[in-house]
C-alpha atoms as a PDB file:
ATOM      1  CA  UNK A   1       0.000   0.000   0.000  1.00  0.00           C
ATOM      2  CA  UNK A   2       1.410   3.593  -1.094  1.00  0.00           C
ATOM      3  CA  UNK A   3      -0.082   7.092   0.017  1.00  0.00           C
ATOM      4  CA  UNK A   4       0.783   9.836  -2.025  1.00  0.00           C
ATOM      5  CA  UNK A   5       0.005  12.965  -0.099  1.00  0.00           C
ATOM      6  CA  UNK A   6       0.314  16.392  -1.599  1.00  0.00           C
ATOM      7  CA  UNK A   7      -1.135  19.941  -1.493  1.00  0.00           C
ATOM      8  CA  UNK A   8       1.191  21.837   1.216  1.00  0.00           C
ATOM      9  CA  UNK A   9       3.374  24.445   1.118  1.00  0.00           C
ATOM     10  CA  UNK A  10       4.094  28.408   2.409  1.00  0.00           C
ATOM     11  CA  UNK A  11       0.633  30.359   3.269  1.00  0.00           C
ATOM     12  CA  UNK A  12       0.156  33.713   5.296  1.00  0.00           C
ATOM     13  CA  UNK A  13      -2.002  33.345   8.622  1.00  0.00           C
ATOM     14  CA  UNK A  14      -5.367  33.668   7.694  1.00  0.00           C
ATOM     15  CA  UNK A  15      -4.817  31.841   4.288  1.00  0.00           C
ATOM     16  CA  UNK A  16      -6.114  28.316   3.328  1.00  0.00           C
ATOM     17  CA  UNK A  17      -4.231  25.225   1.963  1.00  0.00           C
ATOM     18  CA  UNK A  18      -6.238  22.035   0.545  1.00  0.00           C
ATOM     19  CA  UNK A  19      -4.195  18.295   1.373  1.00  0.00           C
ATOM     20  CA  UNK A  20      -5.143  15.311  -0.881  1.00  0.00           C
ATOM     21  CA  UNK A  21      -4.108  11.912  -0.101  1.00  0.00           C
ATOM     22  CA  UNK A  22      -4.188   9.101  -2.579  1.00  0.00           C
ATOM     23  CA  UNK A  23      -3.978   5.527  -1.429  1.00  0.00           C
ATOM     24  CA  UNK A  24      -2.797   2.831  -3.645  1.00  0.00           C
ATOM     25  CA  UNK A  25      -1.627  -0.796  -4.143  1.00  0.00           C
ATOM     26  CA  UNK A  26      -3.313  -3.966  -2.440  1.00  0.00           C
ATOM     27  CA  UNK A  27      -6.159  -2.596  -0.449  1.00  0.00           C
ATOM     28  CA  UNK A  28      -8.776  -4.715   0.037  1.00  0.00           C
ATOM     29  CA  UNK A  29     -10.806  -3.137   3.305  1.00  0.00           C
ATOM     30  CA  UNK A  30     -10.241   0.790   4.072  1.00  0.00           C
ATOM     31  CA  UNK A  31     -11.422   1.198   8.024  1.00  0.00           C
ATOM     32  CA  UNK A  32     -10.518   4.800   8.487  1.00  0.00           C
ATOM     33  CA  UNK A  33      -8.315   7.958   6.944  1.00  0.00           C
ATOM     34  CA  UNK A  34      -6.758  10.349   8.797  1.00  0.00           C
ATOM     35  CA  UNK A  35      -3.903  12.907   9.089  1.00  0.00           C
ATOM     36  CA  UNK A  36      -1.251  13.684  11.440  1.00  0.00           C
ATOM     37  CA  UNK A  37       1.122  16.465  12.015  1.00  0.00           C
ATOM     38  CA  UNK A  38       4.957  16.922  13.412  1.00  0.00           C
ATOM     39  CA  UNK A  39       6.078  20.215  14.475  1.00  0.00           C
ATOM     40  CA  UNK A  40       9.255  20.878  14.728  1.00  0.00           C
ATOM     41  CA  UNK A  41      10.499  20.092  18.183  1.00  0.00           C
ATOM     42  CA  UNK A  42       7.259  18.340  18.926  1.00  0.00           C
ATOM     43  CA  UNK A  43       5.846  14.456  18.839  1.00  0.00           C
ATOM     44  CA  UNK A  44       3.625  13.456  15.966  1.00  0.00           C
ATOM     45  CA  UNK A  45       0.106  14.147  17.015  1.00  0.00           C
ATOM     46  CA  UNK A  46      -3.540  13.061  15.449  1.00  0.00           C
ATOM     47  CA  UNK A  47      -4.970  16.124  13.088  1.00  0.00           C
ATOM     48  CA  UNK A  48      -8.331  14.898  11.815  1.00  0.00           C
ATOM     49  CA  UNK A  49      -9.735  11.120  10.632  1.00  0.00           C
ATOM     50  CA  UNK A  50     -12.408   9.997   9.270  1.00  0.00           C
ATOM     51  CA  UNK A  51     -14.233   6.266   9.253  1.00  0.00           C
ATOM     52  CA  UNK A  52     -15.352   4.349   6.415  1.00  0.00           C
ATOM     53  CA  UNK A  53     -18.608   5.422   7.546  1.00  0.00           C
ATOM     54  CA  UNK A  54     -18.113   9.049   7.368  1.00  0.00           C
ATOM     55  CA  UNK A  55     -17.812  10.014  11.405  1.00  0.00           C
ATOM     56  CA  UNK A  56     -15.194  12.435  12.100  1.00  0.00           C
ATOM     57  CA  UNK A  57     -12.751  13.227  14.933  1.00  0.00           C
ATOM     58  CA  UNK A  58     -10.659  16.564  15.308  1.00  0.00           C
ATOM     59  CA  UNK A  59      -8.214  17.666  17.520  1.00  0.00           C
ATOM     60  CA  UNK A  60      -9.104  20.259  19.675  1.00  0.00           C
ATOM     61  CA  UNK A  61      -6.718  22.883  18.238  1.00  0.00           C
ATOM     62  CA  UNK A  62      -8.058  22.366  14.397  1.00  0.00           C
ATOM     63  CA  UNK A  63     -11.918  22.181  15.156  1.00  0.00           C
ATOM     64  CA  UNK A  64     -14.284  25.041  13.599  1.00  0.00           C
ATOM     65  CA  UNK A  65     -10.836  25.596  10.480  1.00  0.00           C
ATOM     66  CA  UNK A  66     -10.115  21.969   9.365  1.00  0.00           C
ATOM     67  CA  UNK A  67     -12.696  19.888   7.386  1.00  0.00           C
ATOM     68  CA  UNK A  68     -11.403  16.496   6.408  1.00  0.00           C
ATOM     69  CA  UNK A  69     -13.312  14.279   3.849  1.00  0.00           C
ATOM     70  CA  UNK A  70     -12.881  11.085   1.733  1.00  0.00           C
ATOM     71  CA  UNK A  71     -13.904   9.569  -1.382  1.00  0.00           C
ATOM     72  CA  UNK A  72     -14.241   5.734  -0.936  1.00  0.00           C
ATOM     73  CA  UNK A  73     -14.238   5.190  -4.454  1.00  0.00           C
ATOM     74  CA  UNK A  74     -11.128   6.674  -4.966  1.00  0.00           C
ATOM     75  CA  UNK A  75      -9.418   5.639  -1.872  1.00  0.00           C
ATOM     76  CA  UNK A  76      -8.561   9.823  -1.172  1.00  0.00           C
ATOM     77  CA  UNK A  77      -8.710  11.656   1.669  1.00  0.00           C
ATOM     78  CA  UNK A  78      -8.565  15.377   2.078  1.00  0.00           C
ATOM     79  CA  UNK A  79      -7.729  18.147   4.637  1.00  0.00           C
ATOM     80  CA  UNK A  80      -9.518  21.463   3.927  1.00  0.00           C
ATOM     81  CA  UNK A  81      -7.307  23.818   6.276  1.00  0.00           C
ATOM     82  CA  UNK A  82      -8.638  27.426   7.108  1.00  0.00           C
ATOM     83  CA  UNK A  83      -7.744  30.592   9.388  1.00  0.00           C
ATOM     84  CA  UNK A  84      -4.211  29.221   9.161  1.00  0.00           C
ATOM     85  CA  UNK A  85      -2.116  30.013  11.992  1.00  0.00           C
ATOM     86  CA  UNK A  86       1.623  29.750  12.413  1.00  0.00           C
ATOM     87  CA  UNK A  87       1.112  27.483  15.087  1.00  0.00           C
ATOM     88  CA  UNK A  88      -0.260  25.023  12.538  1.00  0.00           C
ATOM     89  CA  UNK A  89       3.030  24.804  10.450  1.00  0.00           C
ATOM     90  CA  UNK A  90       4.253  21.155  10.750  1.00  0.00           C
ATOM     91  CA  UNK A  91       5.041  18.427   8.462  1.00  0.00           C
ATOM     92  CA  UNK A  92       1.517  16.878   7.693  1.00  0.00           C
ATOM     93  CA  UNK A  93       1.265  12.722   7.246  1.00  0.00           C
ATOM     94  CA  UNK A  94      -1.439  10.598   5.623  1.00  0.00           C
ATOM     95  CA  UNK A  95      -2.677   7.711   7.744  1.00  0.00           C
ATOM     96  CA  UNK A  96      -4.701   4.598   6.512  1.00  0.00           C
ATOM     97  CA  UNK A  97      -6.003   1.994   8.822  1.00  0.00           C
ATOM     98  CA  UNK A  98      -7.428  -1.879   7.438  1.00  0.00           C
ATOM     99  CA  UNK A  99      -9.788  -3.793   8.905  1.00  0.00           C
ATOM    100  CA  UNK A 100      -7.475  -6.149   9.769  1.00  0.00           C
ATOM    101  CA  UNK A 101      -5.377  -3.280  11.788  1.00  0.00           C
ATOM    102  CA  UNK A 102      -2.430  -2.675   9.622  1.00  0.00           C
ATOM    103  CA  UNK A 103      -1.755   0.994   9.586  1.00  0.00           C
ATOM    104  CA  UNK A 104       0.455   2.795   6.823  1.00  0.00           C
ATOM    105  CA  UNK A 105       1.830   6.181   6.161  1.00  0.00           C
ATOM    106  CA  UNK A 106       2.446   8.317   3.768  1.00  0.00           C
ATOM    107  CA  UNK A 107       5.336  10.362   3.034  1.00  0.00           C
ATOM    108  CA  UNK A 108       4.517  13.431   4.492  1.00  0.00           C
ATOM    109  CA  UNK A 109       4.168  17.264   2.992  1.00  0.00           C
ATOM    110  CA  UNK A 110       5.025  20.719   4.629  1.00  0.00           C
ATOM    111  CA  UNK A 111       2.644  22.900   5.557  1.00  0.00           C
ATOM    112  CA  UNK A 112       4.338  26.498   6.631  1.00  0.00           C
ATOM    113  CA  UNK A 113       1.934  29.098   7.714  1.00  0.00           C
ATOM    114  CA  UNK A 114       4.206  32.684   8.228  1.00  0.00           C
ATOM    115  CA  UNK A 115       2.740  35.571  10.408  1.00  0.00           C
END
């Protein structure tokens, strides 16, 4: 299984950046999408997922200016990010989770939000 993540880069606070997330290979049962974020300096922490079934789960810091969605057809996730903040600069990760419980990752984009 590959994820190819893309969409990031430099945006002023107050700007909005769109992530997409393609998944790929031998998938046979998708259970849930999601993405995580490093900061520099800082441990890997949960952004936003989303279950086959469409229910959603934000971290606290991202609720009310993130909207993450999927299309099950095309095994893609997205990360609609708004009201940027500098805070939220970080490299972003793709997440995928089976049924069976294997988890992979995808390569990671920047995301750099300047004041």
């Amino acid at each position: 299984v590959q994820l190819q993540a893309s969409g990031g880069g430099l945006v002023q606070a107050g700007g909005s950046l769109r992530l997409s997330c393609v998944a790929s290979g031998s998938i046979f049962s998708i259970n849930a999408m999601g993405w995580y974020r490093r900061a520099p300096g800082k441990q890997r922490e949960l952004v936003a997922v989303i279950a086959r079934g469409g229910s959603t789960n934000y971290a606290d810091s991202v609720k009310g200016r993130f909207t993450i969605s999927r299309d099950n057809a095309k095994n893609t996730v997205f990360l609609e990010m708004n009201s940027l903040k500098p805070e939220d600069t970080a490299v972003y990760y793709c997440n995928l989770l089976t049924l069976s419980g294997n988890r992979y990752w995808g390569q990671g984009t920047q995301v750099t939000v300047s004041s």
